[in-house]
Protein backbone atom coordinates (compact mmCIF):
# COMPACT_ATOMS: atom_id res chain seq x y z
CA UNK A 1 88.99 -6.45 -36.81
CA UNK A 2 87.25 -4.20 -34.65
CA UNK A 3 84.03 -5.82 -34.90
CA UNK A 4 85.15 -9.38 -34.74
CA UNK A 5 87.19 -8.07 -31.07
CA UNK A 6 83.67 -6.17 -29.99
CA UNK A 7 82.19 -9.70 -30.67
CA UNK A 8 84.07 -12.32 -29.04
CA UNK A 9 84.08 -9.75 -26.05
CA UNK A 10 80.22 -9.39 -26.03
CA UNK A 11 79.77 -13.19 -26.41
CA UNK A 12 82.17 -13.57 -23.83
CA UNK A 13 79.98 -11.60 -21.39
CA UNK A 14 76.97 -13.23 -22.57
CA UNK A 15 78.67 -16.72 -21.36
CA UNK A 16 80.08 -15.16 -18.57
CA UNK A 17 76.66 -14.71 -17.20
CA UNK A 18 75.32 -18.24 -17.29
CA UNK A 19 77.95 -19.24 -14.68
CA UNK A 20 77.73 -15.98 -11.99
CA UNK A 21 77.64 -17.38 -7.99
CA UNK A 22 75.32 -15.73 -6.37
CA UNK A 23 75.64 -14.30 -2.59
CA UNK A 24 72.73 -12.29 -2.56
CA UNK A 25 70.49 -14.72 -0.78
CA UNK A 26 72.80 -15.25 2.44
CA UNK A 27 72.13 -11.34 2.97
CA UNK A 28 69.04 -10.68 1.71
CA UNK A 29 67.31 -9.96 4.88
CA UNK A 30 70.66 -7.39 5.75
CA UNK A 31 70.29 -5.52 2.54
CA UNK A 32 66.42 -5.25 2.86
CA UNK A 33 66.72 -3.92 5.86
CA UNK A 34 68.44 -0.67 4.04
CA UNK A 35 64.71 0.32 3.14
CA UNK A 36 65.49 1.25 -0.31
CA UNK A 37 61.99 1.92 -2.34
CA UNK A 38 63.89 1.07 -5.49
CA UNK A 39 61.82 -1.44 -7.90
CA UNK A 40 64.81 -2.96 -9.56
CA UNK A 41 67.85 -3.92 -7.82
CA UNK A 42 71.66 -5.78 -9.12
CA UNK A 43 74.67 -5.52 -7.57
CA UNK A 44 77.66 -7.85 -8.68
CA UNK A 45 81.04 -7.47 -7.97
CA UNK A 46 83.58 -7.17 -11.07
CA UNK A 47 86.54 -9.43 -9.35
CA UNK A 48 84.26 -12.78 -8.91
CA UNK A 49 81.14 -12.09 -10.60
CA UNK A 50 79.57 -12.85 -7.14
CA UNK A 51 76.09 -10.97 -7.09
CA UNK A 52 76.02 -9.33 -3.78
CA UNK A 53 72.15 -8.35 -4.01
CA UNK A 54 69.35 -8.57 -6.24
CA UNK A 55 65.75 -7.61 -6.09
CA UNK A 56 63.18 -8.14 -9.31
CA UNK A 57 66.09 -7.98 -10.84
CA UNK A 58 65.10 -9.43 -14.93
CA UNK A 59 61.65 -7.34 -14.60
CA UNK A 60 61.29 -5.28 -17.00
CA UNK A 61 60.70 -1.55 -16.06
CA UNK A 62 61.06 1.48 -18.20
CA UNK A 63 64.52 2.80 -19.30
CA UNK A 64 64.11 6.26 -19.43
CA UNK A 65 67.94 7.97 -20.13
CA UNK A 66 69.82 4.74 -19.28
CA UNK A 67 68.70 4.25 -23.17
CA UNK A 68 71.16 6.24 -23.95
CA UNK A 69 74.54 3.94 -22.78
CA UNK A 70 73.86 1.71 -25.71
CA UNK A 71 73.26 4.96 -27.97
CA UNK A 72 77.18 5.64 -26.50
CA UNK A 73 78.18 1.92 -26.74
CA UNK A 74 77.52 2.06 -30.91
CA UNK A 75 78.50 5.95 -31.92
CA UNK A 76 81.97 4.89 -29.91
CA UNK A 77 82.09 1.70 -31.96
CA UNK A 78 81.29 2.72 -34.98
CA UNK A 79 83.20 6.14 -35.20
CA UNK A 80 86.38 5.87 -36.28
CA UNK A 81 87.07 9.84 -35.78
CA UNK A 82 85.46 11.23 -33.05
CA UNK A 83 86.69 14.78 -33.67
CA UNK A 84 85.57 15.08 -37.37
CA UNK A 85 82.75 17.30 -38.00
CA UNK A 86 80.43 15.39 -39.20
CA UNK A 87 77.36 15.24 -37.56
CA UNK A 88 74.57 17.72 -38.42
CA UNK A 89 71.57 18.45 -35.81
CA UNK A 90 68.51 18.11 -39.00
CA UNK A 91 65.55 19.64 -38.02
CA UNK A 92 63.40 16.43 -38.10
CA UNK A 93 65.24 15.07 -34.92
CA UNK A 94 64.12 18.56 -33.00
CA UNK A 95 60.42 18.07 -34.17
CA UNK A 96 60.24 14.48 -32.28
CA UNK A 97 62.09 15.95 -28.84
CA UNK A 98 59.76 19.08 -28.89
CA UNK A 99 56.91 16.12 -28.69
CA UNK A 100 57.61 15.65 -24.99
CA UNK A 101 57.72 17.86 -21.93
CA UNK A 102 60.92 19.15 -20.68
CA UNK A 103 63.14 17.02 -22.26
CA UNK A 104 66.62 17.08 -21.02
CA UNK A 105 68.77 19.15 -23.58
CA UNK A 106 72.23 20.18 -24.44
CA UNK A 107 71.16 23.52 -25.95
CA UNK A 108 72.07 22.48 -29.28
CA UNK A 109 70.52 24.60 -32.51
CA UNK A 110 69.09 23.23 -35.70
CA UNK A 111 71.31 23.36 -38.28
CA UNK A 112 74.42 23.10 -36.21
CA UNK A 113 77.41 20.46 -37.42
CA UNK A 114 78.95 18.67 -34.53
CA UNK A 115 81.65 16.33 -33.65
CA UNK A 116 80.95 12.68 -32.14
CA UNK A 117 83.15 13.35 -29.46
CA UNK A 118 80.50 16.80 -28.77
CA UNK A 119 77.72 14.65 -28.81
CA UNK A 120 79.43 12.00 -26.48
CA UNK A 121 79.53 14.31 -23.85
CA UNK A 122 76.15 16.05 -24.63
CA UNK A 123 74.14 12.39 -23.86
CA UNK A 124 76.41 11.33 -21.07
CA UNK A 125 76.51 14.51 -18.99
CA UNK A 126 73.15 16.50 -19.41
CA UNK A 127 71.50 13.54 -21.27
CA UNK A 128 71.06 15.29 -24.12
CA UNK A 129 67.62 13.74 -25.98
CA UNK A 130 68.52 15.72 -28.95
CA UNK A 131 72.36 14.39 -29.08
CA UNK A 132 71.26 10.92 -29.21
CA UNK A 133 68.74 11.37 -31.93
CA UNK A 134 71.68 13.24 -33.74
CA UNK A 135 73.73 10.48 -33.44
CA UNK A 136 70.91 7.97 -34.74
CA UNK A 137 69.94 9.97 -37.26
CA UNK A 138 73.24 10.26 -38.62
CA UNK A 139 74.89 6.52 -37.82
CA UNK A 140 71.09 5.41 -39.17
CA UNK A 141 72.17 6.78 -42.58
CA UNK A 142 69.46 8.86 -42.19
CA UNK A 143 66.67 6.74 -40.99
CA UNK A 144 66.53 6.36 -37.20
CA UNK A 145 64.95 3.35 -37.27
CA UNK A 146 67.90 1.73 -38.77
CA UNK A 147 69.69 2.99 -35.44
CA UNK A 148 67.25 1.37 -33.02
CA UNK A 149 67.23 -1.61 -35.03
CA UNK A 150 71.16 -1.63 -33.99
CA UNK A 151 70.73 -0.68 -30.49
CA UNK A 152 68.30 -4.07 -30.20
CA UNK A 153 70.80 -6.22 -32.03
CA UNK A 154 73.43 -5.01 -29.94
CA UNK A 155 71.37 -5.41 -26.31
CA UNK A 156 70.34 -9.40 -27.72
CA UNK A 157 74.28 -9.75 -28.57
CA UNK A 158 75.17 -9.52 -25.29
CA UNK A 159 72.71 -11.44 -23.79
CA UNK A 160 70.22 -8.84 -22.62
CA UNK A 161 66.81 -10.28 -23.84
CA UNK A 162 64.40 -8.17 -21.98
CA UNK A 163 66.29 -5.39 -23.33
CA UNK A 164 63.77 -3.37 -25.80
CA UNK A 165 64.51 0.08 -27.57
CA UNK A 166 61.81 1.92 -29.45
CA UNK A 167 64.06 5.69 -29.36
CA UNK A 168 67.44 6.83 -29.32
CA UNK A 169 67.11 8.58 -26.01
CA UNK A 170 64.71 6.93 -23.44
CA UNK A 171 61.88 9.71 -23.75
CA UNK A 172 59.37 6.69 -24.90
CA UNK A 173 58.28 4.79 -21.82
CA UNK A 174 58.16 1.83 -23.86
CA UNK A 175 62.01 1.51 -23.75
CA UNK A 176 62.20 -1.75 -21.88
CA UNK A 177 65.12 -3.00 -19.54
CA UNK A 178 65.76 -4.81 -16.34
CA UNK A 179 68.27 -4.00 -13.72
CA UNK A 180 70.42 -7.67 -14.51
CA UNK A 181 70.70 -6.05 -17.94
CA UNK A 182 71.42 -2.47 -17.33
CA UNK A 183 74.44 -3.80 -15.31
CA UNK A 184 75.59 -5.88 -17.71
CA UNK A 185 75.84 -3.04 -19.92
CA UNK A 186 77.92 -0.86 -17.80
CA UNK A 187 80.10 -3.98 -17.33
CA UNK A 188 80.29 -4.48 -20.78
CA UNK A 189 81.12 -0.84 -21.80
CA UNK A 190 83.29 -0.35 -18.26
CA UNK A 191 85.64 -3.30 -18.80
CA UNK A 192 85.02 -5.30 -21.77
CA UNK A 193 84.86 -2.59 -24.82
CA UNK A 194 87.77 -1.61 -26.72
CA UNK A 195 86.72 2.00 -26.00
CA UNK A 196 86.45 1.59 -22.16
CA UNK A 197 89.25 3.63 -21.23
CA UNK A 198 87.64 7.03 -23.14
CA UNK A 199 84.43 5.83 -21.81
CA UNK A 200 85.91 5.87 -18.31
CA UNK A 201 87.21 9.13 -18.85
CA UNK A 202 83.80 10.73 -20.12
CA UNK A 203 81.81 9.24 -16.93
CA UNK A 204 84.67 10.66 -15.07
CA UNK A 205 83.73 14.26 -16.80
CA UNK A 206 82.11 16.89 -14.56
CA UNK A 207 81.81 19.69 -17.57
CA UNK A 208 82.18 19.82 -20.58
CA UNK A 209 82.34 22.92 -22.74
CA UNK A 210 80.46 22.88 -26.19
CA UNK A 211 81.96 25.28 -28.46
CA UNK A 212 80.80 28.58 -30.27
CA UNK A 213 78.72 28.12 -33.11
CA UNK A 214 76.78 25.26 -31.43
CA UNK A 215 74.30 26.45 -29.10
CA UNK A 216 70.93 27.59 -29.41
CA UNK A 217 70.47 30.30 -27.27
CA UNK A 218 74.40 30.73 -26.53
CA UNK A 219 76.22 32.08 -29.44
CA UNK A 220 79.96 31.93 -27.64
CA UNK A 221 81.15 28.63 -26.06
CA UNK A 222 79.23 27.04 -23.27
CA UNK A 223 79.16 24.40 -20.78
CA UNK A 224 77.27 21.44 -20.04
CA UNK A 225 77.29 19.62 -16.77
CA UNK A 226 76.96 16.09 -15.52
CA UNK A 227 73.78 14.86 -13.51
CA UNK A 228 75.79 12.34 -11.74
CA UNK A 229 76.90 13.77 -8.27
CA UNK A 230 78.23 10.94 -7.07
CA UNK A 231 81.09 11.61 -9.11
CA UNK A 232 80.66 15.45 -8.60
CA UNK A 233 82.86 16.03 -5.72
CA UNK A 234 81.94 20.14 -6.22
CA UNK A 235 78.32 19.94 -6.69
CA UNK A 236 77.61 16.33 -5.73
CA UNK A 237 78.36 17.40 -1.49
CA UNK A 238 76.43 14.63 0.54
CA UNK A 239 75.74 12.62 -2.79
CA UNK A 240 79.59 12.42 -4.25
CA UNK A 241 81.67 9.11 -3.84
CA UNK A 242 85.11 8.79 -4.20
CA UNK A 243 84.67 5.06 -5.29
CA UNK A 244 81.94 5.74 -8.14
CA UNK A 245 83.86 5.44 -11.09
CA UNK A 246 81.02 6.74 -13.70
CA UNK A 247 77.20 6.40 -14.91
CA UNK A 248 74.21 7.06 -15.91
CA UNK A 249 71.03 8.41 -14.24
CA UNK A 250 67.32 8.44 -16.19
CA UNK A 251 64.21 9.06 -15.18
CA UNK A 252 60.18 10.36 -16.75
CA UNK A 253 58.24 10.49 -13.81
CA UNK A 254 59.04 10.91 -10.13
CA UNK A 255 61.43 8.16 -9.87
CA UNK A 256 64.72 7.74 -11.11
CA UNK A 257 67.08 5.15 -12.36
CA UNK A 258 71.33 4.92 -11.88
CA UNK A 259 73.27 1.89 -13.80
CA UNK A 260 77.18 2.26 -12.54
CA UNK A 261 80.40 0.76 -11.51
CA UNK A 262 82.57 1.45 -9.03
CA UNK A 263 85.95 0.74 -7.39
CA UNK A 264 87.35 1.20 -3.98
CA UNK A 265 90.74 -0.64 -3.15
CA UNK A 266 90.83 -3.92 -4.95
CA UNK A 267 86.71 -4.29 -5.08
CA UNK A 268 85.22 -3.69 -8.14
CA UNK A 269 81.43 -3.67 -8.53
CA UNK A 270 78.96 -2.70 -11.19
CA UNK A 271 75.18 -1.87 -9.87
CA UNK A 272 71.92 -0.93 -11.30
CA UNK A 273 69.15 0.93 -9.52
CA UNK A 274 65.44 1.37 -10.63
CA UNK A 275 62.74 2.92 -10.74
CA UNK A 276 63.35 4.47 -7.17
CA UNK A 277 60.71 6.52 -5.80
CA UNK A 278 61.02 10.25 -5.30
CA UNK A 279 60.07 10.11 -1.67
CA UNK A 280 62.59 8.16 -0.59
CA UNK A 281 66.17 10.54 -1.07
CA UNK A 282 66.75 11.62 2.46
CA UNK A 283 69.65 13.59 1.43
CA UNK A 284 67.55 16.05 -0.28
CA UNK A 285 64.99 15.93 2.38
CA UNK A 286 67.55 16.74 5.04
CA UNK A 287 69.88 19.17 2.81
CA UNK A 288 68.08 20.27 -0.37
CA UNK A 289 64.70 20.59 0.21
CA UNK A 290 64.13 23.10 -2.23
CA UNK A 291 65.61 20.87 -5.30
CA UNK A 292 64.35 18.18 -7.60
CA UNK A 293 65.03 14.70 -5.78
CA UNK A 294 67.64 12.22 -6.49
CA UNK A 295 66.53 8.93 -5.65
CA UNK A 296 68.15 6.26 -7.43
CA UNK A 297 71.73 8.24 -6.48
CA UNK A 298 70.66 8.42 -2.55
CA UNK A 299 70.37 4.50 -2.77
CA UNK A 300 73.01 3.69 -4.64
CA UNK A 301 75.46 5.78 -2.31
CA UNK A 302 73.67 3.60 0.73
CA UNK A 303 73.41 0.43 -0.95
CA UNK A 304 76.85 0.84 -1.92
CA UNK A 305 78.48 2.14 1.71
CA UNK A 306 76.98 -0.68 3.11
CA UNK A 307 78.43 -3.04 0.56
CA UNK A 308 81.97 -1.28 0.68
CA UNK A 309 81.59 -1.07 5.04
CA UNK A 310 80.87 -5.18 5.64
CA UNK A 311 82.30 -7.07 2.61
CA UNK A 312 86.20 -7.92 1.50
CA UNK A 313 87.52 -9.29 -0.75
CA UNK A 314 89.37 -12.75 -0.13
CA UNK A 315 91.69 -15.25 -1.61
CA UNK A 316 89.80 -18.34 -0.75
CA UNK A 317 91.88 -20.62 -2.53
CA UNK A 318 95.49 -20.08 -3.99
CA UNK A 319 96.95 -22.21 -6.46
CA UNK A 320 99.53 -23.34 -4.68
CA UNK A 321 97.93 -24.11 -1.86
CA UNK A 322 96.78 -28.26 -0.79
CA UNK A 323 92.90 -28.73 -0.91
CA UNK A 324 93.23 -32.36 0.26
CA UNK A 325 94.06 -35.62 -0.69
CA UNK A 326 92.58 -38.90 -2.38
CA UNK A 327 93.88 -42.48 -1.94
CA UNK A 328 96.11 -43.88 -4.85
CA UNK A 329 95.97 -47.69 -6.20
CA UNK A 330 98.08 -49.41 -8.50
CA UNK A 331 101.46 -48.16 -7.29
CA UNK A 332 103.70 -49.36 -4.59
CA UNK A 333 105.65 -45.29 -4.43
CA UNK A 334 102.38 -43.52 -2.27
CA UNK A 335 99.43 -44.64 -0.50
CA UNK A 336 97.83 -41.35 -1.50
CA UNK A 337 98.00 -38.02 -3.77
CA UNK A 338 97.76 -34.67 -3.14
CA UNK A 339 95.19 -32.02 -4.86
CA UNK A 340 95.19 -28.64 -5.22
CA UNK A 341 93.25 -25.93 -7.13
CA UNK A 342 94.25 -25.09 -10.83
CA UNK A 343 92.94 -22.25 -10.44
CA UNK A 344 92.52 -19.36 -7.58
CA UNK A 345 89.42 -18.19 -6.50
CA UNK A 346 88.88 -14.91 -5.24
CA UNK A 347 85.86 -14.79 -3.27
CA UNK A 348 83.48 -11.72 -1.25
CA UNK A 349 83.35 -12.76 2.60
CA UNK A 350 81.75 -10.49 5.35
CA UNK A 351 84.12 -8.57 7.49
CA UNK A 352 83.51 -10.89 10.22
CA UNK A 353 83.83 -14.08 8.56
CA UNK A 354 87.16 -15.80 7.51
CA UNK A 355 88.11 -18.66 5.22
CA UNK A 356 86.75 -21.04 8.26
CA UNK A 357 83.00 -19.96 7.03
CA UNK A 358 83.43 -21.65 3.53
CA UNK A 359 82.14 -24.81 3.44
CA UNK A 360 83.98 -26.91 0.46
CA UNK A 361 81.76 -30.09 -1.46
CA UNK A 362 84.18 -32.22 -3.26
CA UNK A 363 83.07 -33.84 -6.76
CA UNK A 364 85.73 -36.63 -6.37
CA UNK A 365 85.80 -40.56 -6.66
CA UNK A 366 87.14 -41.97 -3.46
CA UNK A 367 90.62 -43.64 -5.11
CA UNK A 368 92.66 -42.63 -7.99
CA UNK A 369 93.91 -45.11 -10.24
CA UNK A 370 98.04 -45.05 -11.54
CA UNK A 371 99.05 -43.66 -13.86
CA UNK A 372 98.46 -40.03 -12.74
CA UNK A 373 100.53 -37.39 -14.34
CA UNK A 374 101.17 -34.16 -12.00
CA UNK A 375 98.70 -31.45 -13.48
CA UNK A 376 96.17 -34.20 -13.86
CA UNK A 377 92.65 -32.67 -13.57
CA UNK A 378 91.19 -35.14 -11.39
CA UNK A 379 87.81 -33.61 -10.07
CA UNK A 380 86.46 -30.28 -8.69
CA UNK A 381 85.72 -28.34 -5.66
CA UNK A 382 82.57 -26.01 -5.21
CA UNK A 383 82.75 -22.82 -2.16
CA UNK A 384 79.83 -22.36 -0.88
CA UNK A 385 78.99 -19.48 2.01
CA UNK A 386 75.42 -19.78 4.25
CA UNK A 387 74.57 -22.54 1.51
CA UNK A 388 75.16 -20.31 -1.25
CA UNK A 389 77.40 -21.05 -4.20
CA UNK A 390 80.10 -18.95 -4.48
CA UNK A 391 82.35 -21.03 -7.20
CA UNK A 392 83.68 -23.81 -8.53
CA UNK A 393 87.60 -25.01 -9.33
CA UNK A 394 88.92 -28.06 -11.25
CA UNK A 395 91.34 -30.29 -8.72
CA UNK A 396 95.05 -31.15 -10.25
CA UNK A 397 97.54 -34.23 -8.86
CA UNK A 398 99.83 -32.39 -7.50
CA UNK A 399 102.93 -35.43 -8.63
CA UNK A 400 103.28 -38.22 -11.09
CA UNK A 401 102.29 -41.47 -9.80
CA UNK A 402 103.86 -44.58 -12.32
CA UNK A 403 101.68 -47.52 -12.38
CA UNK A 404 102.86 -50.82 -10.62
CA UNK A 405 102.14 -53.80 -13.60
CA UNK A 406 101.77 -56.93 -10.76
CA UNK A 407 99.23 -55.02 -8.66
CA UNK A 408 97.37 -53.45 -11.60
CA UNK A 409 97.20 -57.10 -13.27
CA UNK A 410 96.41 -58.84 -9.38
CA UNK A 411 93.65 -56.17 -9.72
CA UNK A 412 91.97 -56.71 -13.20
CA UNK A 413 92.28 -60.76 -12.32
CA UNK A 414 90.28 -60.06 -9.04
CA UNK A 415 88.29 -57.45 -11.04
CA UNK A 416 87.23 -60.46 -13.65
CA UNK A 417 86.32 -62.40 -11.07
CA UNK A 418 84.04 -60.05 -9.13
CA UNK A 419 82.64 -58.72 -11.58
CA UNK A 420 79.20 -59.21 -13.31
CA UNK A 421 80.17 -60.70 -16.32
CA UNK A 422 82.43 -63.77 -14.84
CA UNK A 423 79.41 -64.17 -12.14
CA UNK A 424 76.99 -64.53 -15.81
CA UNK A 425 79.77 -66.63 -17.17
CA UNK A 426 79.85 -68.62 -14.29
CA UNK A 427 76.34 -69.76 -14.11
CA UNK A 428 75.71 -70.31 -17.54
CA UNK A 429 78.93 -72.54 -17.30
CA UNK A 430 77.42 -74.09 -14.15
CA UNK A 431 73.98 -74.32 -16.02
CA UNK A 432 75.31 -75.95 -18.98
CA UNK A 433 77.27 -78.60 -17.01
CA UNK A 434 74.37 -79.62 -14.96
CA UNK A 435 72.55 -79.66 -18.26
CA UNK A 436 75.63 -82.04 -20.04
CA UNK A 437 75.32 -83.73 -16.11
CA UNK A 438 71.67 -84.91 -16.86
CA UNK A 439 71.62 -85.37 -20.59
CA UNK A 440 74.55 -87.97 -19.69
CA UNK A 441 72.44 -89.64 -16.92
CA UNK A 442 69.94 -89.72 -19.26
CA UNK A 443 71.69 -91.09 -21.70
CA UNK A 444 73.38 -93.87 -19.12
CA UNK A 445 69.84 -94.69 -18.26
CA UNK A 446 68.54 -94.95 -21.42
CA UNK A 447 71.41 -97.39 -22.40
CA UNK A 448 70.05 -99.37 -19.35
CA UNK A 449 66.83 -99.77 -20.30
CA UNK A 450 68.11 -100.93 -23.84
CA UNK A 451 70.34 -103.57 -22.47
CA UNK A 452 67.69 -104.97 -20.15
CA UNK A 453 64.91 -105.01 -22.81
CA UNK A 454 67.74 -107.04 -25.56
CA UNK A 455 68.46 -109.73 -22.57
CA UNK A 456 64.68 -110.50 -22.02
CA UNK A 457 64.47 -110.64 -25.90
CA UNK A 458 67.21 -113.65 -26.02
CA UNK A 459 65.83 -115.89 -23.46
């Protein structure tokens, strides 16, 4: 049952996608103007799928650590007991991590046995490399390859085709992604899967405490600490924001990347920075000069602000509320009907536009015919803001309109007689009389000629 639910949500997702309006090119010019170095850019907000900004957004640039979500997505999906200690660190998985340079670690030991919910916390917090080839190892039966072979299945269920895993972790650059699919990721895992809620509540994490018996060079318990300060209001200072709701930072050469979601008042969004450079985090240039930076957090805090500062959320049209009206023939009750939405829409305006700034296109005939039953889809309306699509909503009658039978038959008589067939009808008629009209004359004449040429015979 699980799996079928994880399906239909993933495919739902997928389809989700095909229909998202997109805002981002009314404001392109005011978000550009941020001067973010990022590569890779996708903001949408959760509420109308509205894309609020997007920049090279399905090119593929390396992964790094953000490999590790969908590593998180399938142990939480596939482990049915996250606190059963099952899960031993083989020394095969430590002989591929010790391959690269600094890898980021949990200071787990060879040997050790640990539970899923250990290793959970070990990838999303420090971003363990050596948790998530644990976890493939073990969920691969053994074979890690069989793991990565899941992680691709899983990235083309939901849609994310230039998606491309070739580790566990992210350490091989060739771990493809874009930032359209990152995001849909964390939207997937942040709303959609069954596990969301203790997925929420690990991105919430700050610390987590791994205990005795696991750690390499720690033989008590020990702690291991999140590298997201945006949810760090201790250690994150300049970098921590109340309205990040979780994520997950990666990075193998001097830039880093951030997929995340967030949530302040009744706007939700989900955004995805890449590849942003090094040079560009003015909050550790003007606080932290001394420390590694953080680039892809300093822009998503701006992009974000900025976002949070000059957009709303608004109810552009309410189910209950009149759209307009169409005329009505074939009934003698009304002259016209009334439409509304079936739907609402909820909508992202700028703080200084109102509902005025919508412009509405109509996808309407010009009359209705009776009979029209009250609930009647009859046609749709499409928002649009600064020429952008922002969505589209089916148009109901809002009563019942009977049919008058006189005027409906007064109209299919005049209908029959305006209308193409009667006018073909009418000249082949008109045709074959004329044709009857000469054959007849000729026929008279013809007679004529007879009787004339008999009388000259008899005298």
């Amino acid at each position: 049952m699980k799996k079928i639910v994880s399906l239909l949500m993933a495919v739902m997702l997928a389809l989700s996608l095909l229909a998202s309006p997109v805002l981002a090119g009314s404001f392109q010019a005011q978000f550009e103007q941020l001067g973010m170095s990022a590569k890779g850019i996708y903001i949408e907000n959760l509420d109308t799928g509205v894309v609020m900004y997007e920049k090279n957004a399905h090119t593929q640039m390396a992964a790094a650590s953000l490999t590790k979500l969908v590593t998180t997505m399938i142990l939480l999906e596939k482990t049915s007991d996250l606190d059963a200690r099952t899960f031993e660190a083989v020394g095969s998985v430590f002989d591929i991590v010790s391959r690269y340079d600094h890898p980021s670690h949990a200071d787990i030991k060879r040997g050790a046995v640990l539970t899923g919910r250990e290793l959970l916390y070990a990838m999303m917090l420090p971003s363990a490399n050596e948790a998530a080839y644990i976890v493939a190892y073990n969920l691969g039966k053994g074979n890690i390859s069989n793991f990565i072979y899941l992680m691709n299945a899983k990235a083309k269920q939901m849609g994310c085709l230039n998606t491309k895993f070739t580790d566990p972790c992210g350490l091989d650059p060739n771990n493809m992604t874009t930032a359209y699919d990152m995001a849909q990721i964390v939207k997937y895992m942040s709303t959609f899967m069954e596990q969301k809620d203790l997925f929420a509540q690990v991105c919430k994490t700050t610390k987590f405490t791994m205990p005795a018996g696991v750690g390499f060079s720690t033989p008590g318990e020990y702690q291991v600490w999140t590298t997201d300060l945006l949810i760090d209001e201790t250690r994150g200072d300049v970098y921590y924001r109340d309205y990040t709701q979780g994520g997950k930072t990666g990075s193998l050469d001097d830039w880093q990347n951030f997929a995340s979601w967030h949530q302040k008042g009744d706007m939700r969004f989900v955004s995805a920075v890449l590849h942003a450079s090094g040079t560009n985090d003015k909050y550790q240039q003007e606080h932290y000069p001394t420390k590694a930076p953080k680039p892809a957090l300093y822009e998503t805090s701006v992009l974000m602000d900025w976002v949070y500062n000059n957009f709303h959320l608004d109810n552009a049209l309410d189910t209950g509320a009149f759209v307009t009206e169409r005329k009505v023939k074939y009934s003698t009750q009304v002259d016209t009907v009334k439409l509304f939405p079936k739907e609402g829409l909820y909508t992202i305006l700028p703080n200084e536009s109102d509902q005025s700034a919508i412009q509405k296109t109509y996808n309407l005939p010009d009359t209705l015919a009776a009979p029209i039953q009250q609930g009647d889809v009859v046609g749709t309306v499409t928002l649009s803001l600064a020429g952008e699509s922002i969505g589209t909503v089916e148009l109901i009658a809002g009563s019942t309109i009977e049919r008058n039978p006189v005027l409906y038959l007064i109209s299919r008589v005049g209908d029959f007689f305006s209308s193409l067939y009667f006018k073909v009808v009418l000249i082949l008629t008109a045709i074959t009389a004329v044709g009857y009209l000469l054959f007849f004359l000729y026929l008279s004449m013809k007679y004529k000629d007879d009787k004339k040429i008999k009388r000259t015979k008899r005298y």
